[in-house]
PDB file of N, CA and C in Angstrom:
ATOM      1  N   UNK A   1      35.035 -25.876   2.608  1.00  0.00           N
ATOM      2  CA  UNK A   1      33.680 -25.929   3.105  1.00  0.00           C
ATOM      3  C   UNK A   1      32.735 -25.721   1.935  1.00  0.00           C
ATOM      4  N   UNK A   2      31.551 -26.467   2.027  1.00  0.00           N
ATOM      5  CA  UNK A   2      30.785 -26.682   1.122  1.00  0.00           C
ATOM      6  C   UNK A   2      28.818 -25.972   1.341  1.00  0.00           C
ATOM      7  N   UNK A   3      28.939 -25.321   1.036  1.00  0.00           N
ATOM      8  CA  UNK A   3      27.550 -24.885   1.049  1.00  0.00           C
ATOM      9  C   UNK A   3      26.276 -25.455   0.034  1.00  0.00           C
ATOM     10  N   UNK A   4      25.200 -26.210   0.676  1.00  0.00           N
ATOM     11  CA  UNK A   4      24.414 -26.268  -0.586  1.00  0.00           C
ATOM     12  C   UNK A   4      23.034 -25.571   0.162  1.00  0.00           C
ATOM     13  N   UNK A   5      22.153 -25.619  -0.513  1.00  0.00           N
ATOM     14  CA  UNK A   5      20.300 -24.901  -0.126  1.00  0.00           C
ATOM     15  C   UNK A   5      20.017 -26.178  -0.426  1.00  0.00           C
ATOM     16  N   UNK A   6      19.028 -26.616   0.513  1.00  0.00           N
ATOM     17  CA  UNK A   6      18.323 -27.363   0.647  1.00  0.00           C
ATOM     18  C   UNK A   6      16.732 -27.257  -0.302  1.00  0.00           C
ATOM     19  N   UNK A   7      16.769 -26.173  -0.056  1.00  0.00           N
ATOM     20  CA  UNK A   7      15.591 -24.975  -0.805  1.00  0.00           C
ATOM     21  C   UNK A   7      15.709 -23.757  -1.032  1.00  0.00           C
ATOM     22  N   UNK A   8      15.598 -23.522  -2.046  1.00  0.00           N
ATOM     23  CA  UNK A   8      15.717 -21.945  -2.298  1.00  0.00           C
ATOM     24  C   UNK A   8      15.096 -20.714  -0.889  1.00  0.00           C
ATOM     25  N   UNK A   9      15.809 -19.560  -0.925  1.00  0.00           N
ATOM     26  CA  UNK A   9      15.174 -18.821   0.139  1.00  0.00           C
ATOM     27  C   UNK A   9      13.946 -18.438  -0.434  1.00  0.00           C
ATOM     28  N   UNK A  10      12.560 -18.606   0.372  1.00  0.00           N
ATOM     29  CA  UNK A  10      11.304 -17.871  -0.020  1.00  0.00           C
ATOM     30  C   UNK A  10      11.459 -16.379  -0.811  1.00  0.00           C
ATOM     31  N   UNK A  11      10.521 -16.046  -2.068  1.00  0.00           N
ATOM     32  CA  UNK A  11      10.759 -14.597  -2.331  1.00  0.00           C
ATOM     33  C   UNK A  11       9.231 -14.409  -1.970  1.00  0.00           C
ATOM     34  N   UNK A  12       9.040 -13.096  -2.520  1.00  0.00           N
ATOM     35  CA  UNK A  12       8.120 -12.344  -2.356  1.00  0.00           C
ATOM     36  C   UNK A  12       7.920 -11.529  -2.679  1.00  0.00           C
ATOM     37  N   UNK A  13       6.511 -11.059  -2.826  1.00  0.00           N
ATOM     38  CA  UNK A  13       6.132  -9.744  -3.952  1.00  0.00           C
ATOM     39  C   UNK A  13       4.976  -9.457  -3.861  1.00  0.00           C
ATOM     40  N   UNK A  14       4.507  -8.386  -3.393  1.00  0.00           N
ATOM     41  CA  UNK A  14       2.945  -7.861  -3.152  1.00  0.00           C
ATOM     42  C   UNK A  14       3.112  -6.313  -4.019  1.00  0.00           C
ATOM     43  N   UNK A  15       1.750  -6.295  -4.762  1.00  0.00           N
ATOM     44  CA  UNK A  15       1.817  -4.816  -5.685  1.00  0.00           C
ATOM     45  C   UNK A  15       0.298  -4.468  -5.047  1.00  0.00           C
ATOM     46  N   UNK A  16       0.381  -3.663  -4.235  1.00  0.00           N
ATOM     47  CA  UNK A  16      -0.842  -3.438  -3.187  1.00  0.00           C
ATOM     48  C   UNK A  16      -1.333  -1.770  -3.727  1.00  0.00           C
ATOM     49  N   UNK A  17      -2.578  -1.559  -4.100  1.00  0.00           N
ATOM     50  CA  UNK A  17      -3.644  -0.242  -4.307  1.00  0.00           C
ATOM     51  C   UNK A  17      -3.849  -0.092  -3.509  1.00  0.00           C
ATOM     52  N   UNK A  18      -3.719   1.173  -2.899  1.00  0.00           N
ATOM     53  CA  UNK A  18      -4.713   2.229  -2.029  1.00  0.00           C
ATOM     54  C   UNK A  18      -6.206   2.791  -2.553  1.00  0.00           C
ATOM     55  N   UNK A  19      -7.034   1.806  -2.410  1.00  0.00           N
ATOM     56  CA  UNK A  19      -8.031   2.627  -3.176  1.00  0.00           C
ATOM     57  C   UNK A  19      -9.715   1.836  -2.837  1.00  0.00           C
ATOM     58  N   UNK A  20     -10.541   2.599  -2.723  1.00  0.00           N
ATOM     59  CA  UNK A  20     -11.834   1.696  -2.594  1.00  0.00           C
ATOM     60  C   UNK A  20     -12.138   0.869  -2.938  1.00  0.00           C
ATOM     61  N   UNK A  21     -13.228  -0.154  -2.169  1.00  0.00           N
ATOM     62  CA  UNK A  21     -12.810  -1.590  -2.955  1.00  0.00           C
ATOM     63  C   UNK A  21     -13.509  -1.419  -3.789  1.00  0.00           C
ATOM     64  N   UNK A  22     -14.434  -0.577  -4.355  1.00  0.00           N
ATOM     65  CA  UNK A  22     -15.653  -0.610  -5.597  1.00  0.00           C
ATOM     66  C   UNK A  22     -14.882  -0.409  -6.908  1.00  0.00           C
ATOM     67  N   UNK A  23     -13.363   0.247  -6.653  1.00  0.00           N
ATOM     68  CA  UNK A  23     -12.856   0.594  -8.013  1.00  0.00           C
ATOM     69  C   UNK A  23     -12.561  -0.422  -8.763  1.00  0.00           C
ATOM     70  N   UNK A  24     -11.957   0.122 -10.017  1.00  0.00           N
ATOM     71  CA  UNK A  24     -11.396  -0.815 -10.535  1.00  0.00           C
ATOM     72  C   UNK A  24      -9.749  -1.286 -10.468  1.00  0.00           C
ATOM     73  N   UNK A  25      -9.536  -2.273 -10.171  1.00  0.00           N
ATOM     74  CA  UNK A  25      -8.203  -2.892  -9.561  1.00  0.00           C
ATOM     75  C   UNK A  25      -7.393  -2.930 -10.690  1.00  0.00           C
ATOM     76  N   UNK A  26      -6.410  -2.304 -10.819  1.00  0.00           N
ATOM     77  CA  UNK A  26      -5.168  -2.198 -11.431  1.00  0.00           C
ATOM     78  C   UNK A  26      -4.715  -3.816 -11.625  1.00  0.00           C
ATOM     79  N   UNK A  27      -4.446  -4.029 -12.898  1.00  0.00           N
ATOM     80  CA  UNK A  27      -3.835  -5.720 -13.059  1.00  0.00           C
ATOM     81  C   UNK A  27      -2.634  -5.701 -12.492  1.00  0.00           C
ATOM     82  N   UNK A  28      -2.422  -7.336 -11.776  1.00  0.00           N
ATOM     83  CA  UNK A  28      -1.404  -7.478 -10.798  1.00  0.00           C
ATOM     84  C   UNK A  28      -1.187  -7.037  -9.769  1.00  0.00           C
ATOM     85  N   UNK A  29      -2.449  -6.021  -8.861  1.00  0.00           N
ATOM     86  CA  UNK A  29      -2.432  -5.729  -7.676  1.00  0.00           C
ATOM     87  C   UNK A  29      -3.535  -6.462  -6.715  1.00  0.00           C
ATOM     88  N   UNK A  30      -2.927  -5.809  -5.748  1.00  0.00           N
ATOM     89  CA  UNK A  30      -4.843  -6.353  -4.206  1.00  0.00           C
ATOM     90  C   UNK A  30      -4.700  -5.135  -3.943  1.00  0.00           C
ATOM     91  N   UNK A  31      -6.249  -5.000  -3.429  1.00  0.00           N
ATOM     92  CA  UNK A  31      -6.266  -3.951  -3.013  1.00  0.00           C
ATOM     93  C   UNK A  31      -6.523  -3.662  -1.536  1.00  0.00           C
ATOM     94  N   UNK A  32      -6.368  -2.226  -1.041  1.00  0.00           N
ATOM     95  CA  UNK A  32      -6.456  -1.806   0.324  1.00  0.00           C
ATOM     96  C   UNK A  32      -7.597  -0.712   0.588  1.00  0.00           C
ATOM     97  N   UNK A  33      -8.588  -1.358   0.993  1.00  0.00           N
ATOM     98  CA  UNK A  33      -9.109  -0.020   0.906  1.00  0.00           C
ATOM     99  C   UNK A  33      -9.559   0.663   2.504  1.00  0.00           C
ATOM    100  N   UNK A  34      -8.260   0.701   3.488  1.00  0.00           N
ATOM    101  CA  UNK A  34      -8.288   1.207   4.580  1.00  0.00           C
ATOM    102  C   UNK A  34      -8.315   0.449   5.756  1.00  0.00           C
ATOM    103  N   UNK A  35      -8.767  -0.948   5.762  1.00  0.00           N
ATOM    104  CA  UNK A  35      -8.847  -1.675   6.788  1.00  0.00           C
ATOM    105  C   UNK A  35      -7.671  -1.749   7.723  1.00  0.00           C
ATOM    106  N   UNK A  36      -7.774  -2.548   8.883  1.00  0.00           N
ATOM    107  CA  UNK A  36      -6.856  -2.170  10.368  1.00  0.00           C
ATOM    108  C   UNK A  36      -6.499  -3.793   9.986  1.00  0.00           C
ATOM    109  N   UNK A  37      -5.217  -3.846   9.875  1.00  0.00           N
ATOM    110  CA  UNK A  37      -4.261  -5.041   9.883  1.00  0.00           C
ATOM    111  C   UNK A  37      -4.923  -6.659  10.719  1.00  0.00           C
ATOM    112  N   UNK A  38      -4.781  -7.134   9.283  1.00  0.00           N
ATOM    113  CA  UNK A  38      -5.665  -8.397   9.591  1.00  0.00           C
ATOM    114  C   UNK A  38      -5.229  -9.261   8.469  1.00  0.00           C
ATOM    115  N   UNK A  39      -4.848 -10.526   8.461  1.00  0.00           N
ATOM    116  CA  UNK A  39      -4.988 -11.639   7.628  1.00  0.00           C
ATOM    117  C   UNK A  39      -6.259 -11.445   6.481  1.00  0.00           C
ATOM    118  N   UNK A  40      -5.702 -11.410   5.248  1.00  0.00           N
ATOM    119  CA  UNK A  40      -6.764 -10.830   4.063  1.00  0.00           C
ATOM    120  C   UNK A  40      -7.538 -12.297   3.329  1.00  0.00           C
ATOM    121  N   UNK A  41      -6.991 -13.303   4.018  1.00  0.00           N
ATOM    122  CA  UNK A  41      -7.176 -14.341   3.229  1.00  0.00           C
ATOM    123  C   UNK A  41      -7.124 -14.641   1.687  1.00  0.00           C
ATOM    124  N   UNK A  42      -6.120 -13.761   1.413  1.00  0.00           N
ATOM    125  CA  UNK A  42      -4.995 -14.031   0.099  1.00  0.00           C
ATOM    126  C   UNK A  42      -3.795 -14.304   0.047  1.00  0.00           C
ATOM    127  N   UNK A  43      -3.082 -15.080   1.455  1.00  0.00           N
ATOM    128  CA  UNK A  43      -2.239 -15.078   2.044  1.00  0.00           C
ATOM    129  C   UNK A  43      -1.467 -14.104   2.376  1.00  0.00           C
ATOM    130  N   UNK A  44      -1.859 -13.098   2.522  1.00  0.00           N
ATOM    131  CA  UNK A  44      -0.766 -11.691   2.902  1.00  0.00           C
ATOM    132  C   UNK A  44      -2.040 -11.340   4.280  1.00  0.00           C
ATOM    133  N   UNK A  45      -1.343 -10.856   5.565  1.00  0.00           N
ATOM    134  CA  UNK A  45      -1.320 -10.029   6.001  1.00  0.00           C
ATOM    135  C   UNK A  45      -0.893  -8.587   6.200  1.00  0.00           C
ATOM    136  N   UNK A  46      -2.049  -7.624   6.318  1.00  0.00           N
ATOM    137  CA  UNK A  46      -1.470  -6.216   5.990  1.00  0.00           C
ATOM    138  C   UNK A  46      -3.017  -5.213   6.718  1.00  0.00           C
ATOM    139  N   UNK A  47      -2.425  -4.034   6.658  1.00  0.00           N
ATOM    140  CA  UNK A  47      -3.305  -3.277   6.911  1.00  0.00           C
ATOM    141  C   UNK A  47      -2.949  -1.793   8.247  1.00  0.00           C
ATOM    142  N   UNK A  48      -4.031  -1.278   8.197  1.00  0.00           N
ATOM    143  CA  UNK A  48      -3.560   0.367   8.968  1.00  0.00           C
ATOM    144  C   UNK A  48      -3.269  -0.101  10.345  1.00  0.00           C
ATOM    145  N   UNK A  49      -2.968   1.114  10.852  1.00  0.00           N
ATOM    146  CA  UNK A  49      -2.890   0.547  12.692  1.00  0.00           C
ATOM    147  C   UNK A  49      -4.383   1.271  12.788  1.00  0.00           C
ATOM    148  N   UNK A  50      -5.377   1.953  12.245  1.00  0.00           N
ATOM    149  CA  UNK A  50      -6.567   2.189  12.848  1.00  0.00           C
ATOM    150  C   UNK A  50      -7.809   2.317  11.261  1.00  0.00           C
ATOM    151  N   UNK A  51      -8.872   2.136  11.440  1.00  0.00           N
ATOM    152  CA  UNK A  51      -9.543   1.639  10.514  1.00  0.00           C
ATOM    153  C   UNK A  51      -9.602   3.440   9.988  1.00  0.00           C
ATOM    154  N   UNK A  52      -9.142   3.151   7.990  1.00  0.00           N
ATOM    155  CA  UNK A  52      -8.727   4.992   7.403  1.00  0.00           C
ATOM    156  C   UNK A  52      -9.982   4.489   6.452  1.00  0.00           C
ATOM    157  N   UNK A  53     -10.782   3.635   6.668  1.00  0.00           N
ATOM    158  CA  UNK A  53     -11.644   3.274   5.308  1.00  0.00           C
ATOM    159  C   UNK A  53     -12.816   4.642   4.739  1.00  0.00           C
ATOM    160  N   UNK A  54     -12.899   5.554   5.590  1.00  0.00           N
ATOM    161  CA  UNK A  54     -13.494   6.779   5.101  1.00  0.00           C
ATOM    162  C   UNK A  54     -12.655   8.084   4.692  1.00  0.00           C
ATOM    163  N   UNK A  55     -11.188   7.470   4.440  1.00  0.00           N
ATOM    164  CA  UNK A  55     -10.258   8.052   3.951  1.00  0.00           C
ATOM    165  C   UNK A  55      -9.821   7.799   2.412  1.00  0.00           C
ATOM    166  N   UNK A  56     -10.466   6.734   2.289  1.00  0.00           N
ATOM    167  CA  UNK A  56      -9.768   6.278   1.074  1.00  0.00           C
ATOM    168  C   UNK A  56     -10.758   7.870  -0.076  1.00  0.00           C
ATOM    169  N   UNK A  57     -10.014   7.600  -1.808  1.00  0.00           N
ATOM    170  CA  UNK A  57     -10.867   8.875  -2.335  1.00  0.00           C
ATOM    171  C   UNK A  57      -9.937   7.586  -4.137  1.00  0.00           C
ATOM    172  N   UNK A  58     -11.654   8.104  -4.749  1.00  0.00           N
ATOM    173  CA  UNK A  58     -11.100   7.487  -6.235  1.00  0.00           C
ATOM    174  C   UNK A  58     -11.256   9.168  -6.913  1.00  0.00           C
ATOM    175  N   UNK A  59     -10.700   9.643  -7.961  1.00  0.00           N
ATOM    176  CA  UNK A  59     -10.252  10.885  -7.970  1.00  0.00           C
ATOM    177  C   UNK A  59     -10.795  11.175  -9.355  1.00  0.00           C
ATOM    178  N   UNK A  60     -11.206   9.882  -9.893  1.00  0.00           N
ATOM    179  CA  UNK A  60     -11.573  10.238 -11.828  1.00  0.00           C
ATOM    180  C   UNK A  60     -11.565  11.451 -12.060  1.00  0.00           C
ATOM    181  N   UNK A  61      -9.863  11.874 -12.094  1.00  0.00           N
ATOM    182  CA  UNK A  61      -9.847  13.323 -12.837  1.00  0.00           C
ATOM    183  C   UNK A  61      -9.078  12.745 -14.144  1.00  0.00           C
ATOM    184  N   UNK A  62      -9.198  13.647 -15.386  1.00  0.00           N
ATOM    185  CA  UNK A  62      -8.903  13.361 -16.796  1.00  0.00           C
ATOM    186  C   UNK A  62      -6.849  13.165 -16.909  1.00  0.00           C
ATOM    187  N   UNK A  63      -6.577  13.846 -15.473  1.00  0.00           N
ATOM    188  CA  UNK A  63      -4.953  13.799 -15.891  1.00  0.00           C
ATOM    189  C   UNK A  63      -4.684  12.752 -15.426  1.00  0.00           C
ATOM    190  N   UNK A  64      -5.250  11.878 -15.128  1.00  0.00           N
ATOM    191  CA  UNK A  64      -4.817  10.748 -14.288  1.00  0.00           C
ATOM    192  C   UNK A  64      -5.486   9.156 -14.515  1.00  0.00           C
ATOM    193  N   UNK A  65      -5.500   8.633 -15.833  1.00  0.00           N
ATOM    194  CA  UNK A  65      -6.486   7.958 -16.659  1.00  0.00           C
ATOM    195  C   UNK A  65      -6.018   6.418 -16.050  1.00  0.00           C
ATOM    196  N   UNK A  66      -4.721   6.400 -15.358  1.00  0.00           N
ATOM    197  CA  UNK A  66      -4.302   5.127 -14.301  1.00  0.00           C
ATOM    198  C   UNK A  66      -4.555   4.861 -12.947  1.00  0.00           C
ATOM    199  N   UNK A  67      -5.493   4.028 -12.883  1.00  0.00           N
ATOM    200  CA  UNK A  67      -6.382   3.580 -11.508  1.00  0.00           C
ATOM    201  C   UNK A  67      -5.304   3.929  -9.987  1.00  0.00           C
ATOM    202  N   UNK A  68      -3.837   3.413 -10.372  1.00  0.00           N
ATOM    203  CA  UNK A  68      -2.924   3.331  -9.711  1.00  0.00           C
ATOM    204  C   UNK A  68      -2.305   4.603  -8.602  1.00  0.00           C
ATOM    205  N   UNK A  69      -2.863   5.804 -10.060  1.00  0.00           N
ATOM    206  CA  UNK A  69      -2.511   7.675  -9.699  1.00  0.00           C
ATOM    207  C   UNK A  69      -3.735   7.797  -9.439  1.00  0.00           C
ATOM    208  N   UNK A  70      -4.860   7.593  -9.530  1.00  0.00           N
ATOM    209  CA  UNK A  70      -6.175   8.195  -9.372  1.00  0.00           C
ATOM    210  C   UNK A  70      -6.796   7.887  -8.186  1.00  0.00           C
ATOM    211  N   UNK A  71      -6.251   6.855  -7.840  1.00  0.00           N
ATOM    212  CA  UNK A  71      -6.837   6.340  -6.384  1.00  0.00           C
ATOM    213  C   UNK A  71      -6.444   6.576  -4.652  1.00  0.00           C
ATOM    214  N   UNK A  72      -6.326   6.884  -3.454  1.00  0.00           N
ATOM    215  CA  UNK A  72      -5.448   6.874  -2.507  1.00  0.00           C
ATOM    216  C   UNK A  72      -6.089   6.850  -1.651  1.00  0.00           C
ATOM    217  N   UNK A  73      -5.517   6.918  -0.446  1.00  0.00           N
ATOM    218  CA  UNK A  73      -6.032   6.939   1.037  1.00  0.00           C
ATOM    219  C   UNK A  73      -5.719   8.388   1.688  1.00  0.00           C
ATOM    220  N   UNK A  74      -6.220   9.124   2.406  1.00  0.00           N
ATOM    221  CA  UNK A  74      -5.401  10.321   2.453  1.00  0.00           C
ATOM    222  C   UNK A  74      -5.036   9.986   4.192  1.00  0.00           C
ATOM    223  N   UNK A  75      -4.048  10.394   4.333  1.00  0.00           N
ATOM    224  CA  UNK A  75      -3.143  10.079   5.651  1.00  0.00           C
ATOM    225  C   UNK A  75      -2.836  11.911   6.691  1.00  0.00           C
ATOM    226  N   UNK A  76      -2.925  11.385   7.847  1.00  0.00           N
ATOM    227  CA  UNK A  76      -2.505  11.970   8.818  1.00  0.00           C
ATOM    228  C   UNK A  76      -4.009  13.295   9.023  1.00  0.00           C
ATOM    229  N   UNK A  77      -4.735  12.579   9.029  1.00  0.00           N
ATOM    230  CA  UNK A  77      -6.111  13.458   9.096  1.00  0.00           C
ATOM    231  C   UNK A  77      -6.340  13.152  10.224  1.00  0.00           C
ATOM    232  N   UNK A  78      -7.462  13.762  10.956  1.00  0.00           N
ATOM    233  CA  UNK A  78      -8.088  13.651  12.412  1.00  0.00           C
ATOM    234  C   UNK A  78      -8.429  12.157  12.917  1.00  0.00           C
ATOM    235  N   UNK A  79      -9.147  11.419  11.931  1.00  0.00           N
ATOM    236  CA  UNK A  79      -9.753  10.147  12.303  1.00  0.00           C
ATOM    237  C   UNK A  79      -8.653   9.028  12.481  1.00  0.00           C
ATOM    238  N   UNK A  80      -7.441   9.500  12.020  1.00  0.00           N
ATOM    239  CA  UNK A  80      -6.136   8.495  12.193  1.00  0.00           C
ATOM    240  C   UNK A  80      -4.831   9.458  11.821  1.00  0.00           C
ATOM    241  N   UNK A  81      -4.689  10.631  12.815  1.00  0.00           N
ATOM    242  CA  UNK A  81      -3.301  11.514  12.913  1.00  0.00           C
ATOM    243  C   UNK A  81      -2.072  10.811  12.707  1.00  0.00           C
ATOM    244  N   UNK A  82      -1.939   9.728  13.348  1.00  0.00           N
ATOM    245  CA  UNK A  82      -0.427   8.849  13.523  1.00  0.00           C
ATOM    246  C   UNK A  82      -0.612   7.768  12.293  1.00  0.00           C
ATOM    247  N   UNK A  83      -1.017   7.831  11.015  1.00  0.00           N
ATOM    248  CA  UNK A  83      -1.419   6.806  10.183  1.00  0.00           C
ATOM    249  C   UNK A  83       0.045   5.825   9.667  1.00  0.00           C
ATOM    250  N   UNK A  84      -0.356   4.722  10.282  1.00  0.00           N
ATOM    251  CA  UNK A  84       1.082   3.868   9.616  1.00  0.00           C
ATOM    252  C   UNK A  84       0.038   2.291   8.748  1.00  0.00           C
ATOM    253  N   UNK A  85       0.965   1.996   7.669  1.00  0.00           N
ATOM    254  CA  UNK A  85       0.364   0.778   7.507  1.00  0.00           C
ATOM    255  C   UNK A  85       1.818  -0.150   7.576  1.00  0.00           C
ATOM    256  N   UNK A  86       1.353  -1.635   7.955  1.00  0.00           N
ATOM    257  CA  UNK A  86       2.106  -2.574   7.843  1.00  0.00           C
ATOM    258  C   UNK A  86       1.517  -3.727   7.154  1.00  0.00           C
ATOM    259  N   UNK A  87       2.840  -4.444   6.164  1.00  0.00           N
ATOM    260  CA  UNK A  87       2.916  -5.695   5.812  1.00  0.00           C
ATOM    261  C   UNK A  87       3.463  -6.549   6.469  1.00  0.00           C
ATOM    262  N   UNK A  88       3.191  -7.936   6.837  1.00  0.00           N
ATOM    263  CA  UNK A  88       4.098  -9.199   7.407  1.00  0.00           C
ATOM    264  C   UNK A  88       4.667  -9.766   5.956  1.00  0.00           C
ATOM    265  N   UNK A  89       5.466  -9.711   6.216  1.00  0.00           N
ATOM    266  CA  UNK A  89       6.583 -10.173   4.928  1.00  0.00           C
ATOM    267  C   UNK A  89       7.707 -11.036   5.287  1.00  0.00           C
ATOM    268  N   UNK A  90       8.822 -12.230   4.599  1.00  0.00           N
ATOM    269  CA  UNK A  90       9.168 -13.417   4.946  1.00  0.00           C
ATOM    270  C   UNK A  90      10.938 -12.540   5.358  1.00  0.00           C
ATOM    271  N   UNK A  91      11.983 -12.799   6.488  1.00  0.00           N
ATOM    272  CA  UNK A  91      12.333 -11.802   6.822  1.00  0.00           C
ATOM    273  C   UNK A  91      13.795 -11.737   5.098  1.00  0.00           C
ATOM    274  N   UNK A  92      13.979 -10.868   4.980  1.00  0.00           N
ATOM    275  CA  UNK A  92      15.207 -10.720   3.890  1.00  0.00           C
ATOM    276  C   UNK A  92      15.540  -9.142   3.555  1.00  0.00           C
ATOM    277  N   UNK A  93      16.033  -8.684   2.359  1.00  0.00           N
ATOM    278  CA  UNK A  93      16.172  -7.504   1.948  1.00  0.00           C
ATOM    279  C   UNK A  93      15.492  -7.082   0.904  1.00  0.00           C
ATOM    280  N   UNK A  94      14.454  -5.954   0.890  1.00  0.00           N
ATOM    281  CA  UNK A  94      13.734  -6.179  -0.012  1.00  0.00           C
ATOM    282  C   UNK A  94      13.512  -4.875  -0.915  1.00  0.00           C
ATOM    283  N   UNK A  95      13.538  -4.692  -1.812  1.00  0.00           N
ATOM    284  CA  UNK A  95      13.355  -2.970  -2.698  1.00  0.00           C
ATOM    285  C   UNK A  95      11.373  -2.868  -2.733  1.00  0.00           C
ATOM    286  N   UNK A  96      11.478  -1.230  -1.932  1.00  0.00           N
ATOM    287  CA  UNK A  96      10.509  -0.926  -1.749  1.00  0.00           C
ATOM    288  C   UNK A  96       9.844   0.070  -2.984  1.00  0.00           C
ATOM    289  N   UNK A  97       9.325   0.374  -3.530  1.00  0.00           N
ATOM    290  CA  UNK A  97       9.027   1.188  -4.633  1.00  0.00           C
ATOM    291  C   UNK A  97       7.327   1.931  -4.052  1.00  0.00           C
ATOM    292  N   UNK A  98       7.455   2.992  -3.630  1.00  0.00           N
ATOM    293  CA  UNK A  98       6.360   3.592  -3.154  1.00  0.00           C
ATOM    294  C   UNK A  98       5.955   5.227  -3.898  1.00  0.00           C
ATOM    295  N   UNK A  99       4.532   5.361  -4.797  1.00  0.00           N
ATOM    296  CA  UNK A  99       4.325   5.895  -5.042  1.00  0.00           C
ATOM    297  C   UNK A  99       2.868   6.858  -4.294  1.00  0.00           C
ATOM    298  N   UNK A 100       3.006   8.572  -4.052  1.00  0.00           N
ATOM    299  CA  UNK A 100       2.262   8.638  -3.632  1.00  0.00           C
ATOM    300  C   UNK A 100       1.807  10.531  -3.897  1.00  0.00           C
ATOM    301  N   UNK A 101       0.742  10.365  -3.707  1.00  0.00           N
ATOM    302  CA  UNK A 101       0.014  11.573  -4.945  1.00  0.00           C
ATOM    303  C   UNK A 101      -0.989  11.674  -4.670  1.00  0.00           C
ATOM    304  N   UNK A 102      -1.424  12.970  -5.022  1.00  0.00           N
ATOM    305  CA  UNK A 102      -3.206  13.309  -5.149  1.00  0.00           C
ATOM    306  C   UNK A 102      -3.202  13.852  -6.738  1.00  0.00           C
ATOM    307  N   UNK A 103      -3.976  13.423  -7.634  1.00  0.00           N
ATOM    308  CA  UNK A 103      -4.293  14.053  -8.942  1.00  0.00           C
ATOM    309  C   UNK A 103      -4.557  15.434  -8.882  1.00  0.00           C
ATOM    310  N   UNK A 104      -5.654  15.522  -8.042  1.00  0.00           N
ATOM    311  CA  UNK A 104      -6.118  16.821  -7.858  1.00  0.00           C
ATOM    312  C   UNK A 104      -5.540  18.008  -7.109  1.00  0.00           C
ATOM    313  N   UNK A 105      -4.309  17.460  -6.697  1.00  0.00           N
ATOM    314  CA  UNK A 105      -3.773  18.740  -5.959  1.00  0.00           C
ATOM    315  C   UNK A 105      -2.647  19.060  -6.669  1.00  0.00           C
ATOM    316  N   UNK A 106      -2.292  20.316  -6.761  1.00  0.00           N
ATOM    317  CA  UNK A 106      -0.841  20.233  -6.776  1.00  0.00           C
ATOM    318  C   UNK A 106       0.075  21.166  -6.174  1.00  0.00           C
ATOM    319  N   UNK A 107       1.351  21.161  -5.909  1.00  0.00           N
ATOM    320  CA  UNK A 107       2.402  20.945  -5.236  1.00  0.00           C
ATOM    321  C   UNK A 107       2.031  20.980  -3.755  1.00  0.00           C
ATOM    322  N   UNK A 108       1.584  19.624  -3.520  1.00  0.00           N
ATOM    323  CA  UNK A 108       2.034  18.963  -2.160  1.00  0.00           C
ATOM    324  C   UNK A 108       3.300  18.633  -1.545  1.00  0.00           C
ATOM    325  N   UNK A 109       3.443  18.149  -0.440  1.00  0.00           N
ATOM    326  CA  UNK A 109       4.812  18.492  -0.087  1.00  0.00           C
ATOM    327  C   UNK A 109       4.581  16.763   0.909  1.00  0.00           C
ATOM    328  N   UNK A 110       4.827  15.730   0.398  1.00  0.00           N
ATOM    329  CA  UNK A 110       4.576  14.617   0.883  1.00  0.00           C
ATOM    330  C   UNK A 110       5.977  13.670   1.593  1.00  0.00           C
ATOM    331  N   UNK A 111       5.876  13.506   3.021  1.00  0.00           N
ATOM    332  CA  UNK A 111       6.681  12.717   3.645  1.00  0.00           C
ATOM    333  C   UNK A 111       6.431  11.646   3.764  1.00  0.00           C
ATOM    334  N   UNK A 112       7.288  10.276   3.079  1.00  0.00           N
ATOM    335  CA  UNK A 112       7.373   9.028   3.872  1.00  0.00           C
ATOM    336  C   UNK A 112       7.814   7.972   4.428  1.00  0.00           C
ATOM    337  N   UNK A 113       8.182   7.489   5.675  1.00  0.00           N
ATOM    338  CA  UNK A 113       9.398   6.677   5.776  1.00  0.00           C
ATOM    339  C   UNK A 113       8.660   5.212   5.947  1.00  0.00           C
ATOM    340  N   UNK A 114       9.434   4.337   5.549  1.00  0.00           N
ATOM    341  CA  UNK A 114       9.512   3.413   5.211  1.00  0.00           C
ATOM    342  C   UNK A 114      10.901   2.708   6.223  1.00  0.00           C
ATOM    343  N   UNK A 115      10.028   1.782   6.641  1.00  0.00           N
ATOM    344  CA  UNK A 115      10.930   1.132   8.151  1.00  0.00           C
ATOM    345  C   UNK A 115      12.502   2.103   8.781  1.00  0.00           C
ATOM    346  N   UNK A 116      11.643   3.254   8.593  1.00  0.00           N
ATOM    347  CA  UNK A 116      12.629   4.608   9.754  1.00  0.00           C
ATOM    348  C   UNK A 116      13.528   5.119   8.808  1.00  0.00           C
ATOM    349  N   UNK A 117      13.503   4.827   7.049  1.00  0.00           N
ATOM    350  CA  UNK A 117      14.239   5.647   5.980  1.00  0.00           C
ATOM    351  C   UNK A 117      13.395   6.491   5.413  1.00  0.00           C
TER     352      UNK A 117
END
């Protein structure tokens, strides 16, 4: 038996900021700055299950001179307790790499799962 692809399987790759849209955008990312899941018209759909956009925080503290660490959304606050975000993505197996931090605080104690891991 002979297998060929007709076409390669679709890949994919989104490098997505948490961070206001006024900042400055980290090269090679889009950014998020809290909106409720909607077609972005950059071809990705994504976004919160409830609008966190007065959550987001840019942090310009001196230990943290990368837009990437300096920027975030802060999660599980009053205005959105149950905070989840989702991407629509093409279906396959995919390595997730999630970083997440406040500059200004330290030792937080941060939980996050990622499709129930």
């Amino acid at each position: 038996m002979q297998v060929r692809f007709v076409s390669a399987p679709p890949s994919f790759n989104a490098k997505i900021n948490f961070q206001p849209s006024g900042a400055a955008v980290p090269p090679g990312y889009l950014v998020d700055a809290g909106q409720v899941f909607a077609a972005r018209g950059n071809g990705l759909s994504c976004g919160w299950n409830a609008n966190t956009t007065g959550e987001v925080r840019d942090r310009n503290v001196s230990n943290s001179p990368d837009p990437r660490y300096d920027t975030l959304i802060q999660l599980q606050k009053p205005t959105n307790p149950n905070a989840s975000w989702e991407i629509a993505v093409p279906n396959g197996t995919y390595t997730v790499r999630l970083v997440a931090s406040d500059p200004s605080i330290f030792g937080d104690v941060l939980r996050t799962n990622v499709e129930g891991a």
